[in-house]
N, C-alpha and C. Protein backbone atom coordinates (compact mmCIF):
# COMPACT_ATOMS: atom_id res chain seq x y z
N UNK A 1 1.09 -156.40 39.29
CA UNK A 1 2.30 -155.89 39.89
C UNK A 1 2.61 -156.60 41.21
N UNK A 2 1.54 -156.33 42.33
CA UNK A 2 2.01 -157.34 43.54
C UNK A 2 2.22 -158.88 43.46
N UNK A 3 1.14 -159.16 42.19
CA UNK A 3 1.49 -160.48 42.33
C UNK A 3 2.90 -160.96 41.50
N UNK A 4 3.70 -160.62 40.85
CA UNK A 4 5.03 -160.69 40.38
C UNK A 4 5.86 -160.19 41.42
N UNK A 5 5.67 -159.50 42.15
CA UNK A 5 6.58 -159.22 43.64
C UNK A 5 6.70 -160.24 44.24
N UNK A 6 5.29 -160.81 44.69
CA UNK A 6 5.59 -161.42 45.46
C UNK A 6 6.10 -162.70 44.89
N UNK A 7 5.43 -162.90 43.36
CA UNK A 7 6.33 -164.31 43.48
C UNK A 7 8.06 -164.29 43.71
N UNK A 8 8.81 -163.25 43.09
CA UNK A 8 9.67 -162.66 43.28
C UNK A 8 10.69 -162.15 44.56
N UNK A 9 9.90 -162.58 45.47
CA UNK A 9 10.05 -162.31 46.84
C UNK A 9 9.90 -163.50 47.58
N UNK A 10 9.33 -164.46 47.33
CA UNK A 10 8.76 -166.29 47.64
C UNK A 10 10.16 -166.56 46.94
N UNK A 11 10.90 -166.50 45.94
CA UNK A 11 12.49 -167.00 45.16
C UNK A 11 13.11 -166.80 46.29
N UNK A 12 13.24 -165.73 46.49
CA UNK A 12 14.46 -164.76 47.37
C UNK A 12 14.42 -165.31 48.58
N UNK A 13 13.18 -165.56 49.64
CA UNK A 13 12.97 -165.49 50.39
C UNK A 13 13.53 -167.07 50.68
N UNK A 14 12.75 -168.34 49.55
CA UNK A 14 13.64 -169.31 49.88
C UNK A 14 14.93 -169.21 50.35
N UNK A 15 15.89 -168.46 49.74
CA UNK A 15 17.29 -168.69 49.96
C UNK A 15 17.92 -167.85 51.04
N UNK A 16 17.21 -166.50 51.07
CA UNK A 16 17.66 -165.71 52.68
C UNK A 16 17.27 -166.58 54.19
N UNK A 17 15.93 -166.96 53.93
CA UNK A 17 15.46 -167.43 54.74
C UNK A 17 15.58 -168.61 55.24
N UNK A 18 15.32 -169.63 54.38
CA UNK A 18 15.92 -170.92 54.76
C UNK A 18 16.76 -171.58 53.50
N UNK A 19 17.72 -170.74 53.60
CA UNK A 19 19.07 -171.22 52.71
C UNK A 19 19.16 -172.38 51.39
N UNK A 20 17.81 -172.38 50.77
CA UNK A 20 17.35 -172.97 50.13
C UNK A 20 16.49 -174.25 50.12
N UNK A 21 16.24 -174.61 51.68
CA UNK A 21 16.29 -175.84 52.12
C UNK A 21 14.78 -176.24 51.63
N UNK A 22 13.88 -174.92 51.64
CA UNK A 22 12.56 -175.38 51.40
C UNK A 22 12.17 -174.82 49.55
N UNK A 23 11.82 -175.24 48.99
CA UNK A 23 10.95 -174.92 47.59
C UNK A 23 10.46 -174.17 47.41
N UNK A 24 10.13 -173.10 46.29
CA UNK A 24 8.87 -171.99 46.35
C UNK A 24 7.57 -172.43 46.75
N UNK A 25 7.10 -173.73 46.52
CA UNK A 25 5.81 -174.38 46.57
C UNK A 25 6.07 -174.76 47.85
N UNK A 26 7.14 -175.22 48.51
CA UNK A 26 6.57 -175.55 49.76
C UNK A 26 6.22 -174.29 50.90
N UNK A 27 7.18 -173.26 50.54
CA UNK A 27 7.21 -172.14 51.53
C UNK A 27 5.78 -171.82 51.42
N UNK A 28 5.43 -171.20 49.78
CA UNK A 28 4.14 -170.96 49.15
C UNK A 28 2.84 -171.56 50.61
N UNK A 29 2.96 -172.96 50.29
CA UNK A 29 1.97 -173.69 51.53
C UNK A 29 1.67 -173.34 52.54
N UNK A 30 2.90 -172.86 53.21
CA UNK A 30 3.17 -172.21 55.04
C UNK A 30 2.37 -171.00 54.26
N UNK A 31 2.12 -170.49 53.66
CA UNK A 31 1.49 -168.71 53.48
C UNK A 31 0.06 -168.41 53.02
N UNK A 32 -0.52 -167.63 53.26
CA UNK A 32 -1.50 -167.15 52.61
C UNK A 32 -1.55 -166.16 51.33
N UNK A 33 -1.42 -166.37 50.33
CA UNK A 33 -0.30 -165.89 49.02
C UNK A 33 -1.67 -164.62 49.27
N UNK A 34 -2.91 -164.66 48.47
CA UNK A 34 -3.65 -163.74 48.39
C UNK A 34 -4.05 -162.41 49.32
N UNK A 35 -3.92 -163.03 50.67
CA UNK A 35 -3.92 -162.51 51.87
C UNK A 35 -2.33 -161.03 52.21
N UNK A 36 -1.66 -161.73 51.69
CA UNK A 36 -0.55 -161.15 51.85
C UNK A 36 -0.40 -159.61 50.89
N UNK A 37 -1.04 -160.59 49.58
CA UNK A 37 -0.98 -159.40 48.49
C UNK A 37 -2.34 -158.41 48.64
N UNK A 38 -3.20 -158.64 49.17
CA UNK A 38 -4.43 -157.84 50.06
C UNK A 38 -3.52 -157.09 50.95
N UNK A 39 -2.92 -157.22 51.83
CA UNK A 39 -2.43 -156.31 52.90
C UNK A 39 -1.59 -155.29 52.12
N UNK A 40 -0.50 -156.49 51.19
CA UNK A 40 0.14 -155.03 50.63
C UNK A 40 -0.45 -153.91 49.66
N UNK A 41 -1.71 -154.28 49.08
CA UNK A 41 -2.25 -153.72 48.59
C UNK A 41 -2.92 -152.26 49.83
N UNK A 42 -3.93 -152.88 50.33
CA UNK A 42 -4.20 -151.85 51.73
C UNK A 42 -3.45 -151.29 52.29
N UNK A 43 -1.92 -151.34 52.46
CA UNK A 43 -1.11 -150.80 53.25
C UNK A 43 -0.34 -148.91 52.06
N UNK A 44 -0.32 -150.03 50.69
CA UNK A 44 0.20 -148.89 49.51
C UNK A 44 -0.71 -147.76 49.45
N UNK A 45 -2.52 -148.26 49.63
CA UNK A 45 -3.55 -147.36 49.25
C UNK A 45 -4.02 -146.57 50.38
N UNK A 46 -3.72 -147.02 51.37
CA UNK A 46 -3.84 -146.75 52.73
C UNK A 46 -3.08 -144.91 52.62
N UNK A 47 -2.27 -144.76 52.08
CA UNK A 47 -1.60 -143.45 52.31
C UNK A 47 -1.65 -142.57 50.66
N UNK A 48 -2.46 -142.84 50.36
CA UNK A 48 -2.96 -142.16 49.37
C UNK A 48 -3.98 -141.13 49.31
């Protein structure tokens, strides 16, 4: 599930963010993909 978000969110984010200028793979690079989906994971379970 998070990980289809987020790829899903890496699409989007190209084009809100930098108006398409950068690639999913390049943004992907600037990020810590696993890291990210760890937090959102801890943050969902966190209030459970």
């Amino acid at each position: 599930m998070f990980e289809e978000t987020f790829d899903d969110a890496m699409e989007e984010a190209t084009y809100e963010a930098f108006e398409g200028k950068l690639s999913i793979e390049e943004l992907a690079a600037k990020l810590d993909r696993q890291q990210i989906i760890d937090r959102a994971i801890a943050l969902c379970t966190k209030n459970v």
